[in-house]
Protein backbone atom coordinates (compact mmCIF):
# COMPACT_ATOMS: atom_id res chain seq x y z
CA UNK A 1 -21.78 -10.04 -18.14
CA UNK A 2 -20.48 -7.10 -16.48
CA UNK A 3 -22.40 -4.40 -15.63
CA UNK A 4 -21.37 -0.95 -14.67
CA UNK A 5 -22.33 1.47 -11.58
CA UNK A 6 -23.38 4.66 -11.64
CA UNK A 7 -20.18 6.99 -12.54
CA UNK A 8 -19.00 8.59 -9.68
CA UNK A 9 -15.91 11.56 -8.95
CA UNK A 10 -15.04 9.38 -6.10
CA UNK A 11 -11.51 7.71 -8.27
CA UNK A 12 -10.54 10.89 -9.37
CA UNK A 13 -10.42 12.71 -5.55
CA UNK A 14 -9.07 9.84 -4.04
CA UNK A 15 -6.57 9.57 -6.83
CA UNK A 16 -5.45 13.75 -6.89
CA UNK A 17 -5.44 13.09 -2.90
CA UNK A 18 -3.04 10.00 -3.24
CA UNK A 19 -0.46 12.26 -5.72
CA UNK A 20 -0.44 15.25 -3.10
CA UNK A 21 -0.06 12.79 -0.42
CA UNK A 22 2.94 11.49 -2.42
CA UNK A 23 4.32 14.99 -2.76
CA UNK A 24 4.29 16.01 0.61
CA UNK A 25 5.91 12.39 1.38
CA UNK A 26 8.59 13.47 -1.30
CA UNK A 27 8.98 17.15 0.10
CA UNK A 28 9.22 15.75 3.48
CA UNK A 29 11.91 13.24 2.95
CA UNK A 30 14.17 16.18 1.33
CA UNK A 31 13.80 18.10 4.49
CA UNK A 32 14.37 15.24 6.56
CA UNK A 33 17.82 14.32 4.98
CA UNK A 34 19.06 17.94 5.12
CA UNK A 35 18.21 17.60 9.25
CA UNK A 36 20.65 17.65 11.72
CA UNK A 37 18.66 18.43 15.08
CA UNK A 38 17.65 15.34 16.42
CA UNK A 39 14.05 16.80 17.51
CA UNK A 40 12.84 17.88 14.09
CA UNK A 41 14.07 14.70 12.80
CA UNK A 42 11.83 12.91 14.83
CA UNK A 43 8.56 14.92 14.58
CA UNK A 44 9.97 14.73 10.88
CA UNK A 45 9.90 10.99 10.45
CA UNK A 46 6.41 10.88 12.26
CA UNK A 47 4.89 13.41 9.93
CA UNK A 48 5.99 11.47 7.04
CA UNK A 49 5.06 7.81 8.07
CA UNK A 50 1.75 9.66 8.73
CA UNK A 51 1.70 10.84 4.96
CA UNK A 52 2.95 7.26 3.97
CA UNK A 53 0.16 5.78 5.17
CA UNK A 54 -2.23 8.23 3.59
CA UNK A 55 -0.79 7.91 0.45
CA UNK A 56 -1.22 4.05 0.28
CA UNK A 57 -4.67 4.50 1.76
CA UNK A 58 -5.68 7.13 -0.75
CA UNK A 59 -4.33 4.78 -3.71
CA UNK A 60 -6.37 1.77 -2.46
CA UNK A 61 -9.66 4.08 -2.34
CA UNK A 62 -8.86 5.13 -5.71
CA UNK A 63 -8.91 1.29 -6.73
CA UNK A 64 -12.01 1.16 -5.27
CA UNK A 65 -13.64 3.84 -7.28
CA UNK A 66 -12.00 2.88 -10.26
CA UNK A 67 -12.87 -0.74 -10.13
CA UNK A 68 -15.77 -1.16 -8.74
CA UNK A 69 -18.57 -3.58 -10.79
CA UNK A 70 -21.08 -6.03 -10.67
CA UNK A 71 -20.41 -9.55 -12.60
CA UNK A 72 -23.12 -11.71 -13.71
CA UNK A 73 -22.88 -15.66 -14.75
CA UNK A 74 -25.03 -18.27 -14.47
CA UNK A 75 -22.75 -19.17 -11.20
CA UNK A 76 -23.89 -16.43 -9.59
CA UNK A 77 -22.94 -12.49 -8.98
CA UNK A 78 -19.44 -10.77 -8.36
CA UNK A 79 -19.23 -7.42 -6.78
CA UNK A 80 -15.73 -6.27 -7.57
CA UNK A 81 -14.70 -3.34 -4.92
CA UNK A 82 -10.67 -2.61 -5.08
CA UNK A 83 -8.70 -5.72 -4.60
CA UNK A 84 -11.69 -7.65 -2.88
CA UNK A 85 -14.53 -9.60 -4.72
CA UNK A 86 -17.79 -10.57 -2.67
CA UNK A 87 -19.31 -13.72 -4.70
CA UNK A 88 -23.01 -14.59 -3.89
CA UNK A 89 -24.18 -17.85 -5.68
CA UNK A 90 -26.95 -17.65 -7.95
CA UNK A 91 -29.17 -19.98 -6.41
CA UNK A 92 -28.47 -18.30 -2.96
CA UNK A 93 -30.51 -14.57 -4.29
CA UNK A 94 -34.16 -15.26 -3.18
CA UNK A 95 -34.77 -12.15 -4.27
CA UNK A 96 -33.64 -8.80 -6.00
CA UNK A 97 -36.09 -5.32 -5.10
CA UNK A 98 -35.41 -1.57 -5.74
CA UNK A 99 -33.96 0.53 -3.41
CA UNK A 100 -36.88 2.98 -3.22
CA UNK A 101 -39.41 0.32 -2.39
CA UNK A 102 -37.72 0.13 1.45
CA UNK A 103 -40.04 1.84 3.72
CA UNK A 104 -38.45 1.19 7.07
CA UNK A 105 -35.30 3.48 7.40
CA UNK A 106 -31.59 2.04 7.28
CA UNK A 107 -29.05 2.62 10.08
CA UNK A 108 -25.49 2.87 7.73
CA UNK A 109 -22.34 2.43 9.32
CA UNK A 110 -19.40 2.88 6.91
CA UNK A 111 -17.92 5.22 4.07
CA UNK A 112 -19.49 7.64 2.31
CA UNK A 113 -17.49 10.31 -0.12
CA UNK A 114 -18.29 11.83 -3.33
CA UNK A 115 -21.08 9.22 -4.52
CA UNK A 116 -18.89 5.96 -3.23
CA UNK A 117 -21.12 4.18 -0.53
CA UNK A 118 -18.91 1.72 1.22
CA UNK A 119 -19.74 -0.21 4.52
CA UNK A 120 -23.04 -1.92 6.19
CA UNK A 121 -26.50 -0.59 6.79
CA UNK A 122 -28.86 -2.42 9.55
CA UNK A 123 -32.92 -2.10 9.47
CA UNK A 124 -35.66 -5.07 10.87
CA UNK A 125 -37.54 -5.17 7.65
CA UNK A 126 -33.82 -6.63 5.81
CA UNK A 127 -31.58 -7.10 8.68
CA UNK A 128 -28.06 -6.69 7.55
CA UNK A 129 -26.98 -4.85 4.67
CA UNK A 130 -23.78 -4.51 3.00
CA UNK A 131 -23.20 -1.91 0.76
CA UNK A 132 -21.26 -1.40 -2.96
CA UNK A 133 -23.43 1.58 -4.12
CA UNK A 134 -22.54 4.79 -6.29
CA UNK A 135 -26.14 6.01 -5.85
CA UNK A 136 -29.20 7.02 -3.19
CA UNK A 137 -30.87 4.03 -1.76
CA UNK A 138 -33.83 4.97 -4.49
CA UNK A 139 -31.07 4.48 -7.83
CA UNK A 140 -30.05 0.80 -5.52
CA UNK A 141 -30.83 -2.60 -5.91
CA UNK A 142 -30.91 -5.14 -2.94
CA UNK A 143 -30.14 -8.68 -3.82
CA UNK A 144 -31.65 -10.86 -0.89
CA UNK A 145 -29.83 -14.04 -0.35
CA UNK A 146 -30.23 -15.79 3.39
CA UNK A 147 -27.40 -14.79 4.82
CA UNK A 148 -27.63 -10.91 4.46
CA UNK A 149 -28.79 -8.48 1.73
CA UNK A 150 -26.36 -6.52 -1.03
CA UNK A 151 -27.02 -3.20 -2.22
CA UNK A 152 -25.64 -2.90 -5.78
CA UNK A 153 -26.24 -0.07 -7.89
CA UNK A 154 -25.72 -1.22 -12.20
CA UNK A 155 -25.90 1.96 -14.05
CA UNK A 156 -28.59 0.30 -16.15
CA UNK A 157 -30.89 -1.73 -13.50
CA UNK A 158 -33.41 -3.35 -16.46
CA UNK A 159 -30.84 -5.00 -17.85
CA UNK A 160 -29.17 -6.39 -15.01
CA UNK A 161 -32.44 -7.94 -13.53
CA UNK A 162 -33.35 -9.03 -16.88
CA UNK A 163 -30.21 -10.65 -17.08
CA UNK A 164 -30.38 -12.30 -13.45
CA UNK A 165 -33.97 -14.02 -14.64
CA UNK A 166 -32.57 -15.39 -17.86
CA UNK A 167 -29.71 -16.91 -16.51
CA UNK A 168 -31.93 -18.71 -13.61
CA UNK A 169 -32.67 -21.27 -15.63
CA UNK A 170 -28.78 -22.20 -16.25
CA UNK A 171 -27.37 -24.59 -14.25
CA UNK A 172 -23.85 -23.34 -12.58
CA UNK A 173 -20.57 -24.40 -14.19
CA UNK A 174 -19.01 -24.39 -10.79
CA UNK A 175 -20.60 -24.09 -7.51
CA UNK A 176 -19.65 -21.18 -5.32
CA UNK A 177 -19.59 -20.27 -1.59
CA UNK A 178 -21.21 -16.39 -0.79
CA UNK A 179 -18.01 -15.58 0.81
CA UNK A 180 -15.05 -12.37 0.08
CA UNK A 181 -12.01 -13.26 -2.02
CA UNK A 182 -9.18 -11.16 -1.47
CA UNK A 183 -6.63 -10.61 -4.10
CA UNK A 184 -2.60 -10.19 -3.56
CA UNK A 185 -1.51 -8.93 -1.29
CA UNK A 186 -4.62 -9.03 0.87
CA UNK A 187 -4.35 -12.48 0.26
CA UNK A 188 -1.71 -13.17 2.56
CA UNK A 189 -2.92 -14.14 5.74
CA UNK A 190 -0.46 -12.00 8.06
CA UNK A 191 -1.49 -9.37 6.60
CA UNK A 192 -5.57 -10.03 7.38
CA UNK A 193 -5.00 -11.17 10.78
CA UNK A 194 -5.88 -8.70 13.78
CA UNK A 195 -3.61 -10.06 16.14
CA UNK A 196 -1.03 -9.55 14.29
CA UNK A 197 -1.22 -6.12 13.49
CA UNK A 198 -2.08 -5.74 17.41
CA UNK A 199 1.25 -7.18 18.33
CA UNK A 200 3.12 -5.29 15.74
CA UNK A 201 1.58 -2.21 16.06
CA UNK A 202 2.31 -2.18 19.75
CA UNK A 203 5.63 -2.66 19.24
CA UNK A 204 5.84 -0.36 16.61
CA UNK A 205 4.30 2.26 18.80
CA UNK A 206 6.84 2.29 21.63
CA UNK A 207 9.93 2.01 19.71
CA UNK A 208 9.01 5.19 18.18
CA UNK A 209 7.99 6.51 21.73
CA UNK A 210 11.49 5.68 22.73
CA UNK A 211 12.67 7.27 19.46
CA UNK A 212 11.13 10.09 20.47
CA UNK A 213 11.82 9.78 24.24
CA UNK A 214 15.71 10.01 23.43
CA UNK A 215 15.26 12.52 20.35
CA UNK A 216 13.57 14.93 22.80
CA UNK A 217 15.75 14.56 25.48
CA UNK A 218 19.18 15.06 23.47
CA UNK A 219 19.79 18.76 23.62
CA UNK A 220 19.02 18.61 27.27
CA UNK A 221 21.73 15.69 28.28
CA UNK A 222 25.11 16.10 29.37
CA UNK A 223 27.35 15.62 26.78
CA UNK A 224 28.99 12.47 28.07
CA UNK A 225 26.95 9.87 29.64
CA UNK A 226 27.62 7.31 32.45
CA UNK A 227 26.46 3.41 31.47
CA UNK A 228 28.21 1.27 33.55
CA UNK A 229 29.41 1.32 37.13
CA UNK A 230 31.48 -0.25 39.41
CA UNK A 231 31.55 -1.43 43.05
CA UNK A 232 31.73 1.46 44.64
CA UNK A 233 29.45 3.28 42.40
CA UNK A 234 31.66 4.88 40.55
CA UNK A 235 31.03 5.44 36.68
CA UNK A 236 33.61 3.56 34.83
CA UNK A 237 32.31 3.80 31.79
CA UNK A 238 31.56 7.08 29.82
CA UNK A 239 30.31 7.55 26.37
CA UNK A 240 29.10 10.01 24.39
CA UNK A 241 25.31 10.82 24.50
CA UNK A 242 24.91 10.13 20.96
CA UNK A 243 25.07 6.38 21.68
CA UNK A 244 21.75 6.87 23.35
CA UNK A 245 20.17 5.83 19.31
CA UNK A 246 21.87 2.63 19.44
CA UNK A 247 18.73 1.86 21.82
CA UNK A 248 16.45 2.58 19.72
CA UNK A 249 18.00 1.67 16.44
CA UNK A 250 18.35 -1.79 18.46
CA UNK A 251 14.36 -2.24 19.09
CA UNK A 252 13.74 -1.07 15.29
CA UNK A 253 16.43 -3.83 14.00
CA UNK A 254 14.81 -6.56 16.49
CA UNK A 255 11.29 -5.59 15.10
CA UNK A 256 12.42 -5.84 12.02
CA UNK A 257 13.49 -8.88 11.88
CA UNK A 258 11.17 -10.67 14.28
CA UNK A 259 8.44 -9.04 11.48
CA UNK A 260 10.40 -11.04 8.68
CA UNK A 261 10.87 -14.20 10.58
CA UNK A 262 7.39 -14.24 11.82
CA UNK A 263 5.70 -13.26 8.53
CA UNK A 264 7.57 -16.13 6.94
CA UNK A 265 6.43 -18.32 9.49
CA UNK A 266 3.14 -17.26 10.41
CA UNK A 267 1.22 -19.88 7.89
CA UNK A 268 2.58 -22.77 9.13
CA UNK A 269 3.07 -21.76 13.04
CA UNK A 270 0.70 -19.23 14.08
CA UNK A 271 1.57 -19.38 17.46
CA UNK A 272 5.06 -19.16 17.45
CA UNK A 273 4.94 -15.95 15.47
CA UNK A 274 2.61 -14.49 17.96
CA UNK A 275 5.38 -15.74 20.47
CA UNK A 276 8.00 -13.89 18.27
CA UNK A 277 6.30 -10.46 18.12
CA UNK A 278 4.96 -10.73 21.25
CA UNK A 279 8.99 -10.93 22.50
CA UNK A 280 9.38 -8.08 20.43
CA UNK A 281 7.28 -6.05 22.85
CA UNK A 282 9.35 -7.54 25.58
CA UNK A 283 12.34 -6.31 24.11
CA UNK A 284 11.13 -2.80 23.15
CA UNK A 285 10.12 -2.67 27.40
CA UNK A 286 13.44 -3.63 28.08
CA UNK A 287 15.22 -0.93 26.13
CA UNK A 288 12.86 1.78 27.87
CA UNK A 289 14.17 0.73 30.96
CA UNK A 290 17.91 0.97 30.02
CA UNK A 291 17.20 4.20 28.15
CA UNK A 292 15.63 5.35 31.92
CA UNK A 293 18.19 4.23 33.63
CA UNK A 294 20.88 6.43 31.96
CA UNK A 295 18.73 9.38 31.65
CA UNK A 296 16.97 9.69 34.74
């Protein structure tokens, strides 16, 4: 039996904010391609990366607001927020009590926008607390269980308790674990796993530093470079400063594909694609130093 929360504006903003994110993304690729000035390329590609990210956050709040529900069966209860459902077994809730009948005050820590109450709460008469609500704490419900507490907040609260008592009596079809299920693509476990995106992101970071580094730098470089000398430190070989990219275009290429192989791999040998984007680091280092070397 599904049961709905209280309505909320909070889908609607995060969805307008997700289609003027996705304007500006559009408006700023235009610009970019009609670029020629390395600089305002750069800043550019970082703006819209920025916006990217924005735009696939805002869509995945709108999810949230959109979807989120409470599920009752005589199993247990299903709290559906965006692509993530938080399943508490029936015979684990000791106890369900209204919001309003909390006297000690709750410390929240988490997201709050237009109605949508997102995140965990802490106080010592419930100790933790997590939170799916579209209401104050007084419109809530708190579904004890042993492990932590739930605030829920069904848009009709009678029925969903008087549903919770009649089905106590059911046995469960299947038994459950009170865990999180994550549906595609949060499913896949590179993409949950903090190391990962720790390694990644590093790398990420200073290849576009270097990007940056050389985009910077261009108009104030001779126009011909030296790379290579010889014996008696001579330059004997020259090449235009525009090959400076290559160095960067080289890091992006071996992140890329050090991403690919290590995502493909990462289920099966966990350590050996931390080993591969960990190297990627190592490589991105490298290139900083040849990059210095020819421009310092």
């Amino acid at each position: 039996m599904n049961f709905q929360p209280y309505p909320t504006k909070y889908g609607h903003f995060a969805l307008a904010a997700a289609v003027v994110c996705a304007l500006m993304m559009l408006v700023l690729i235009d610009a970019l391609l009609r670029q020629t000035a390395p600089s305002t390329i750069f800043w550019l590609l970082v703006v819209c990366l920025l916006v990217i990210g924005a735009t696939i956050t805002a869509v995945y709040c709108s999810l949230i607001g959109f979807k989120l529900n409470y599920h009752l069966n005589r199993n247990g209860l299903i709290i559906q927020w965006g692509l993530c459902q938080q399943r508490i077994p029936l015979h684990h809730i000791e106890e369900i009590i209204p919001g309003e009948s909390v006297e000690e005050p709750i410390k929240f820590r988490g997201f709050e926008l237009a109605g949508l109450r997102i995140g965990r709460g802490e106080s010592d008469e419930l100790g933790r607390i997590a939170f799916h609500t579209t209401a104050p704490l007084e419109r809530t419900l708190l579904v004890l269980t042993p492990k932590q507490t739930y605030a829920i907040s069904p848009q009709d609260p009678s029925a969903f308790l008087k549903a919770w008592h009649d089905r106590q009596a059911l046995g469960p079809t299947h038994h459950w674990n009170e865990e999180v299920r994550r549906g595609w693509p949060l499913s896949i476990d590179v993409l949950v796993d903090p190391l990962c995106w720790w390694l990644v992101g590093s790398a990420t970071v200073i290849c576009l530093a270097l990007l940056g580094y050389v985009s910077l730098s261009y108009a104030g470089l001779p126009a011909l470079l030296p790379i290579h000398f010889d014996d008696f430190g001579q330059a004997d070989r020259i090449v235009d400063k525009f090959n400076l990219f290559i160095l960067p275009a080289v890091g992006g290429i071996a992140l890329g594909v050090n991403l690919i192989l290590g995502s493909f791999i990462h289920h099966r040998e966990k350590v050996a694609a931390y080993m591969l984007w960990g190297s990627t680091i190592v490589v991105q280092l490298f290139l900083w130093i040849a990059t210095l070397t020819i421009t310092v």
